[in-house]
C-alpha atoms as a PDB file:
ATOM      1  CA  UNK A   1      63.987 100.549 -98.514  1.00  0.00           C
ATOM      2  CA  UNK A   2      60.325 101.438 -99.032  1.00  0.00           C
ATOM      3  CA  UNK A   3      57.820  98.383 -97.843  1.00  0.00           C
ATOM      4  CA  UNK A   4      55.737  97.083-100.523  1.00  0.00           C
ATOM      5  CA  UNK A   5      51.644  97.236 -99.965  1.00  0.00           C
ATOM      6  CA  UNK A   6      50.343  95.190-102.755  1.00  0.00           C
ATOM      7  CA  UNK A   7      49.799  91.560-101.853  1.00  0.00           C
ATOM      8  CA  UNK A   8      50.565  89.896-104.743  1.00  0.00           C
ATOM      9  CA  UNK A   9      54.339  91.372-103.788  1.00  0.00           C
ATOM     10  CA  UNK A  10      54.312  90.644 -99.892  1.00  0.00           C
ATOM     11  CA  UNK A  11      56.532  87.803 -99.312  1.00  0.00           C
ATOM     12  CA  UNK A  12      54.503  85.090 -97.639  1.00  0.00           C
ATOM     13  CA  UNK A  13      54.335  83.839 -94.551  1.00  0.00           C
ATOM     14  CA  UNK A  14      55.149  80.645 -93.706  1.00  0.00           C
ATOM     15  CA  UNK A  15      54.850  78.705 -89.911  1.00  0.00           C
ATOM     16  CA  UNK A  16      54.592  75.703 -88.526  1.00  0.00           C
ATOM     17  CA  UNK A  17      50.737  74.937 -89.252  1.00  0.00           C
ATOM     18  CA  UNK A  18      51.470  75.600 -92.847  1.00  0.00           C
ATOM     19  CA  UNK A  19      51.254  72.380 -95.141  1.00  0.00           C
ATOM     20  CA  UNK A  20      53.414  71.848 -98.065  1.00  0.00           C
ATOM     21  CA  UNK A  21      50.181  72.389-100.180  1.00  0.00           C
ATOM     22  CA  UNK A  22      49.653  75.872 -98.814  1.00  0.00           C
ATOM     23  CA  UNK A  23      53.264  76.367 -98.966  1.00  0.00           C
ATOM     24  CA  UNK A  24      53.419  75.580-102.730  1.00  0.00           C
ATOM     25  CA  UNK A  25      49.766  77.345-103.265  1.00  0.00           C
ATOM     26  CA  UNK A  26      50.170  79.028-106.870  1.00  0.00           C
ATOM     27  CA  UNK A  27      53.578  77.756-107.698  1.00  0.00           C
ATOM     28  CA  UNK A  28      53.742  75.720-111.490  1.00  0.00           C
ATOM     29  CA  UNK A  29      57.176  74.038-111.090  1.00  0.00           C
ATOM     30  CA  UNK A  30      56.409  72.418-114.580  1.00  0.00           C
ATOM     31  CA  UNK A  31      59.705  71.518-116.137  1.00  0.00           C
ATOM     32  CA  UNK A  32      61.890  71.233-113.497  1.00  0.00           C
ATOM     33  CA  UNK A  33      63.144  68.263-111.827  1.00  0.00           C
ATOM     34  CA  UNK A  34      63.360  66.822-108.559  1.00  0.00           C
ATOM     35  CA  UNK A  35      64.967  63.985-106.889  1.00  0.00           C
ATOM     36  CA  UNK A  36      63.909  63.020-103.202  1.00  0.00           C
ATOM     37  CA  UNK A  37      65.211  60.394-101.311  1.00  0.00           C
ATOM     38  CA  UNK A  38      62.993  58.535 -98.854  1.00  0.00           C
ATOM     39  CA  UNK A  39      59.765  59.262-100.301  1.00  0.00           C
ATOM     40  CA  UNK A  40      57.977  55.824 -98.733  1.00  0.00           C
ATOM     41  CA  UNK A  41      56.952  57.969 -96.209  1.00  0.00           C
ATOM     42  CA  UNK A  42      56.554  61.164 -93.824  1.00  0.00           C
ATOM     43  CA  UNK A  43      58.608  64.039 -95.202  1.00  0.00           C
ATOM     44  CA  UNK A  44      59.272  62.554 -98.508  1.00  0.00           C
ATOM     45  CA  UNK A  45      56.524  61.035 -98.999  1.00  0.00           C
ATOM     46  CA  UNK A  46      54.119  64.569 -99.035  1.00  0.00           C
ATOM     47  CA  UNK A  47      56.781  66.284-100.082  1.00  0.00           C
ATOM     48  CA  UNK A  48      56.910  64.255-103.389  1.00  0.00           C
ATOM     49  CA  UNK A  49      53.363  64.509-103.250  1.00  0.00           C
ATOM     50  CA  UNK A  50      52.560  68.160-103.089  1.00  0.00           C
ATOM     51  CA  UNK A  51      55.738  68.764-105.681  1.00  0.00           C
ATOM     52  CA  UNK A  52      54.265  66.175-108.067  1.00  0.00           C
ATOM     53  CA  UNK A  53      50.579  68.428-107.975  1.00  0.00           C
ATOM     54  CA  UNK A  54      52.658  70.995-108.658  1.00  0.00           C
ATOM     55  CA  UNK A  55      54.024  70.250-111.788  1.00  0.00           C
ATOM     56  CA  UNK A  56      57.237  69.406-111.354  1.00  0.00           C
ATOM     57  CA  UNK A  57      58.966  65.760-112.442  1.00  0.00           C
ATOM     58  CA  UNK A  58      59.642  64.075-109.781  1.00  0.00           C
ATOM     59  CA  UNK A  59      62.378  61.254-109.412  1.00  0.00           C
ATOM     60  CA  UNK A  60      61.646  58.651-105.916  1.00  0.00           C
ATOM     61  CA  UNK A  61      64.793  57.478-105.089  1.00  0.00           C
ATOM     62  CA  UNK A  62      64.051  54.946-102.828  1.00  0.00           C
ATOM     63  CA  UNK A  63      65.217  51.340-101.647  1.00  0.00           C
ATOM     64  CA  UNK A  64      61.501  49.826-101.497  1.00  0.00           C
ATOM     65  CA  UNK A  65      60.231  49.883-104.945  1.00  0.00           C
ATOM     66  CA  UNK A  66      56.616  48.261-104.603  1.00  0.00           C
ATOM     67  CA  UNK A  67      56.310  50.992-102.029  1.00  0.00           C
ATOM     68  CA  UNK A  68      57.429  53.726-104.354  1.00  0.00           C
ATOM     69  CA  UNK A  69      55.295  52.179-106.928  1.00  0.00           C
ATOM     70  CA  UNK A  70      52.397  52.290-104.462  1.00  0.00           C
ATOM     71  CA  UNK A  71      52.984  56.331-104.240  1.00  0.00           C
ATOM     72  CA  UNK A  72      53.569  57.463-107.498  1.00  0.00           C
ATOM     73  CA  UNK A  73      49.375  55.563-108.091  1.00  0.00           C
ATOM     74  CA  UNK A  74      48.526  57.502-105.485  1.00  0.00           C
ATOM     75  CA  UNK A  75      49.876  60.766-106.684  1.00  0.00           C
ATOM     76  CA  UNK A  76      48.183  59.748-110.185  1.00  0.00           C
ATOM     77  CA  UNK A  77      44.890  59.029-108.899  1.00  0.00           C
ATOM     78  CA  UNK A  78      44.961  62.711-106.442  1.00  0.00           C
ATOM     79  CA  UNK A  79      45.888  64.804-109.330  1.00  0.00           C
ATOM     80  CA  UNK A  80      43.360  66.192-111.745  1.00  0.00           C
ATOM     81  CA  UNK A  81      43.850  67.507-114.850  1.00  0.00           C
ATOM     82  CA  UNK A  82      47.069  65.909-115.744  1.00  0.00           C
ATOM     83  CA  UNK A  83      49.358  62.957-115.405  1.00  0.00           C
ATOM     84  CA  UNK A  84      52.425  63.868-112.994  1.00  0.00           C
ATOM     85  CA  UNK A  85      55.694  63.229-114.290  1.00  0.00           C
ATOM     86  CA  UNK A  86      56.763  60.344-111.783  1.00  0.00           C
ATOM     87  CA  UNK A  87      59.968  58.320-112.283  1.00  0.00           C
ATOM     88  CA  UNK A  88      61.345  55.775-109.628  1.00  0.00           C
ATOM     89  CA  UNK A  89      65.066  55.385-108.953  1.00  0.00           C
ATOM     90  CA  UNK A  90      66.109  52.097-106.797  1.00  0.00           C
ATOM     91  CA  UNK A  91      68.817  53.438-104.127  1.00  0.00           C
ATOM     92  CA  UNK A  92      70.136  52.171-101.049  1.00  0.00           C
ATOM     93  CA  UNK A  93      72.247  54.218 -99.344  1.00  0.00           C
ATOM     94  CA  UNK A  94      73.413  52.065 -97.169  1.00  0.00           C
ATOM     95  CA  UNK A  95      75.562  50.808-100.036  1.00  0.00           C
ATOM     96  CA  UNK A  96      78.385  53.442-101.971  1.00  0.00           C
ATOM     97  CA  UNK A  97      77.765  51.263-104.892  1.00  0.00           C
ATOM     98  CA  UNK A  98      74.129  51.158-105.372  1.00  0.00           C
ATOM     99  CA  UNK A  99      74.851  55.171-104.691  1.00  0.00           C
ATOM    100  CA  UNK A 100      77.268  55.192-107.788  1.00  0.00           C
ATOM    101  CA  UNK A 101      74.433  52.940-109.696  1.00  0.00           C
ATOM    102  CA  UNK A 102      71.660  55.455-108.642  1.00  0.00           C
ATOM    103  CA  UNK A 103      74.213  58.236-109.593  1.00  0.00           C
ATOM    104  CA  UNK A 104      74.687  56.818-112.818  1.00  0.00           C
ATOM    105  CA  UNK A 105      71.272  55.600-113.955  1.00  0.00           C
ATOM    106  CA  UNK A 106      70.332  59.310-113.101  1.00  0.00           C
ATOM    107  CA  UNK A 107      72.879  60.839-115.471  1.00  0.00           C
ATOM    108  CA  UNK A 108      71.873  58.530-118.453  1.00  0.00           C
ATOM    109  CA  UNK A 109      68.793  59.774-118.647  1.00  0.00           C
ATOM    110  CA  UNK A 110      69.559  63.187-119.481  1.00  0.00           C
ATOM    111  CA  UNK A 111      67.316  64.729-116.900  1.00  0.00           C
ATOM    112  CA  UNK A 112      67.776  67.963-115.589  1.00  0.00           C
ATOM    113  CA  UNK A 113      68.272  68.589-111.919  1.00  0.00           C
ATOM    114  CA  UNK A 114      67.236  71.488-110.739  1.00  0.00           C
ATOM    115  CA  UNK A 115      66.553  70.409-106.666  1.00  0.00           C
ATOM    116  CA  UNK A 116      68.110  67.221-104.851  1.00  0.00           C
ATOM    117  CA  UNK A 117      66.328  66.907-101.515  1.00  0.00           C
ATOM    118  CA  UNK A 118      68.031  64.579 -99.467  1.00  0.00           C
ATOM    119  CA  UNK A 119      65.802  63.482 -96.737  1.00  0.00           C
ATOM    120  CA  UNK A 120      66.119  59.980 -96.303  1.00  0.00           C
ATOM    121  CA  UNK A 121      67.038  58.537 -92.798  1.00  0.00           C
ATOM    122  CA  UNK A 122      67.202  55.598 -90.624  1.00  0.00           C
ATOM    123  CA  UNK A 123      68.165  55.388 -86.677  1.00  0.00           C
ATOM    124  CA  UNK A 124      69.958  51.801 -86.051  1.00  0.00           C
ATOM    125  CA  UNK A 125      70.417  51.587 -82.701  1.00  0.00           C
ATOM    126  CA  UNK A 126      72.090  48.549 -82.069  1.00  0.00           C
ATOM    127  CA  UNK A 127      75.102  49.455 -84.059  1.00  0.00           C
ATOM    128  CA  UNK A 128      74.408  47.279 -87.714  1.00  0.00           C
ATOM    129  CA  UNK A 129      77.329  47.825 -90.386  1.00  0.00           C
ATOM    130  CA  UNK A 130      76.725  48.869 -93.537  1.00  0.00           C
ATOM    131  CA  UNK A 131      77.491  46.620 -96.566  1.00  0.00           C
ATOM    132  CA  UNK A 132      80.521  49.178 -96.664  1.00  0.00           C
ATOM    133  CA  UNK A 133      81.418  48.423 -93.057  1.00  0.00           C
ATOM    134  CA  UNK A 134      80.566  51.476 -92.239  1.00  0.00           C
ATOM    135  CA  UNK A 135      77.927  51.985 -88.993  1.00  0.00           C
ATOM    136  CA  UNK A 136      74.197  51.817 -90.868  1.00  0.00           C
ATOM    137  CA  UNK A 137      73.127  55.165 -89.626  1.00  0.00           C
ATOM    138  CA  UNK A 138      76.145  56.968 -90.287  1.00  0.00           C
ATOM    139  CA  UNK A 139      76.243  55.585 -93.425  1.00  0.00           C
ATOM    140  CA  UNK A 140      72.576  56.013 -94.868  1.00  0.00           C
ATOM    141  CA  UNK A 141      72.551  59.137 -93.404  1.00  0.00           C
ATOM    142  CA  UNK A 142      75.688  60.578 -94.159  1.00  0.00           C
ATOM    143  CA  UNK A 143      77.923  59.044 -96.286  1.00  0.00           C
ATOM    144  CA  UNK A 144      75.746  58.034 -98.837  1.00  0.00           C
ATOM    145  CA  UNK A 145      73.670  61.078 -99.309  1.00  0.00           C
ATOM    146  CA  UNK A 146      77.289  62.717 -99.275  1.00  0.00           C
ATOM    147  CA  UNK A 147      78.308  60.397-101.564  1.00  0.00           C
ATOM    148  CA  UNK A 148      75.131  61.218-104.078  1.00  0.00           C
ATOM    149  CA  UNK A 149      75.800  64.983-103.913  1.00  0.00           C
ATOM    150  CA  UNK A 150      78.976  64.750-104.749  1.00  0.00           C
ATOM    151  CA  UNK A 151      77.993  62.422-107.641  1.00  0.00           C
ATOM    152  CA  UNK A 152      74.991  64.391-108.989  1.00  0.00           C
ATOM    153  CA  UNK A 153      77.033  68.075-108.799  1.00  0.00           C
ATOM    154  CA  UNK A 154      77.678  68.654-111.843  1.00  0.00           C
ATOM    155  CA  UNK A 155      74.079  67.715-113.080  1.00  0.00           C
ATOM    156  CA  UNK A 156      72.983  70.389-110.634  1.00  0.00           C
ATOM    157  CA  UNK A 157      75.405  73.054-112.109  1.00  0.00           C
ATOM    158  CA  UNK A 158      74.186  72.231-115.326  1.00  0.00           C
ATOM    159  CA  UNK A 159      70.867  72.706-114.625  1.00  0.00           C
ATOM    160  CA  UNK A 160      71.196  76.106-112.399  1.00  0.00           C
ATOM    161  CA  UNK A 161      69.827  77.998-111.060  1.00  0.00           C
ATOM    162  CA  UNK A 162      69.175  75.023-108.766  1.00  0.00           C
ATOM    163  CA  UNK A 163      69.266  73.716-104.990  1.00  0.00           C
ATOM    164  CA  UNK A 164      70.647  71.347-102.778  1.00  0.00           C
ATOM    165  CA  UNK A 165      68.170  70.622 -99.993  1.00  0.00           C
ATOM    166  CA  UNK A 166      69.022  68.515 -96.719  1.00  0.00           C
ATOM    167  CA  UNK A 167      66.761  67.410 -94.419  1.00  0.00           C
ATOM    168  CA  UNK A 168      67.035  66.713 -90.801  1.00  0.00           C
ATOM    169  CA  UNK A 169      66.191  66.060 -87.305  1.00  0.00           C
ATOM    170  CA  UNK A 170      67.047  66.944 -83.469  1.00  0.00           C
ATOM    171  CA  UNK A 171      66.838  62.772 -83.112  1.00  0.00           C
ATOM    172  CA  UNK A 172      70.931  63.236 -82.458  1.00  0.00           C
ATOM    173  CA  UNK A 173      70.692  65.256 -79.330  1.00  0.00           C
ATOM    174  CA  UNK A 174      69.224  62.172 -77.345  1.00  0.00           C
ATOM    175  CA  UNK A 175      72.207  60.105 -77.853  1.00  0.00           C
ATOM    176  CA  UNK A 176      76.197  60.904 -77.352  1.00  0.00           C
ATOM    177  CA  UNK A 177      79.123  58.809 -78.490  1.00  0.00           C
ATOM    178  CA  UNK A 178      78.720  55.373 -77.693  1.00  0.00           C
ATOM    179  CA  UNK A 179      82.375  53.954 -77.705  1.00  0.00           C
ATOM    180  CA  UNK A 180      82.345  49.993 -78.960  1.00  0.00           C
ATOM    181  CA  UNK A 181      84.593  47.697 -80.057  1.00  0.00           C
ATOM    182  CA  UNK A 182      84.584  48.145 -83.363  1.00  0.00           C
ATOM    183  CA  UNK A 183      85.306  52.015 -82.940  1.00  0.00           C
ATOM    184  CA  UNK A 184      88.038  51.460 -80.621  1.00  0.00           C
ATOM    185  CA  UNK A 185      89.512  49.456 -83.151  1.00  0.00           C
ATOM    186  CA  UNK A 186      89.616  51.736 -85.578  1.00  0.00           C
ATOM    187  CA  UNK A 187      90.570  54.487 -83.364  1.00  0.00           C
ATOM    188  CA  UNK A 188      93.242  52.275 -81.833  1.00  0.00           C
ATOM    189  CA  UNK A 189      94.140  51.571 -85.719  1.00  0.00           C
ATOM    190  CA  UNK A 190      94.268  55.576 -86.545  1.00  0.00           C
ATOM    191  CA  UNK A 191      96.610  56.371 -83.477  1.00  0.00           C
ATOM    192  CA  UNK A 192      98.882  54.153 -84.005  1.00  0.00           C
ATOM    193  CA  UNK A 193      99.425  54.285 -87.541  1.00  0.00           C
ATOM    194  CA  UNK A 194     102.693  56.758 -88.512  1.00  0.00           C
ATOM    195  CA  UNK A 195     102.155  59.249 -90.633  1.00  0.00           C
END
């Protein structure tokens, strides 16, 4: 395979001192559509940003609405030239149903989906259920963005080609199992049940 000398066909470089603006630099993402969760803040948050600048609709699926809110100003005011395509989704995934709701309220609006990012996350250390009974951390960031894919696949085949994006952290290596109550229990509960 012969290497390719012009720049505009080098494939780009990307490291860790990149930002998501030069990342993005000279990509128009106008009409496709994205749906982040966790955009309050940090990851989602610039990465709703910078995908907003670039074109692209962009769907905040977030629990905190007056912070989402907040955002998709900001975004507005930053951008020049145009009005971003900014819609805001209430979702908390600590809850299968307001998943299914989220789910739902998505799919009646006819959008396309062309790129889920699932990036929101929560650490709960002192070992809070869910509404589902399930452990809050597990469940927010697990089972309910699990839940949401599963829920929002077809959309995405629909709207192919298109991409399924998790995000996630090394936070789990300082921690092990942390037997309780609760998941003895259930483990007790599992074991003993015949099959």
């Amino acid at each position: 395979m012969s290497k390719q000398t012009s720049s505009s066909k080098q494939s780009r470089r990307h490291g860790s001192r990149m930002t998501a603006s030069e990342v993005l630099e000279g990509i128009d993402l106008s009409g496709k559509t994205v749906l982040i969760t966790g955009t309050t803040s940090g990851i989602g948050m610039e990465t709703a940003r910078v995908l907003a600048l670039t074109g692209a609709h962009i769907v905040m699926a977030n629990r905190n609405i007056p912070a989402s809110e907040k955002l998709k100003q900001e975004i507005c005011d930053e951008a020049k030239g145009f009005v971003p395509k900014i819609d805001i989704l209430q979702l908390d995934l600590s809850s299968l149903e307001s998943v299914r709701q989220a789910a739902d309220e998505f799919s009646l609006k006819r959008w396309p989906l062309h790129i889920l990012l699932l990036n929101a996350g929560l650490t709960s250390w002192n070992g809070e259920l869910s509404v589902d009974g399930y452990e809050r951390t597990f469940a927010v960031n697990h089972l309910g963005h699990f839940y949401l894919s599963i829920l929002l696949m077809k959309k995405l085949r629909e709207s192919a080609p298109s991409r399924l994006v998790v995000v996630s952290s090394l936070l789990h290596a300082q921690t092990g199992i942390r037997p309780n109550k609760s998941l003895n229990k259930k483990l007790q509960k599992l074991l003993t049940t015949p099959s």
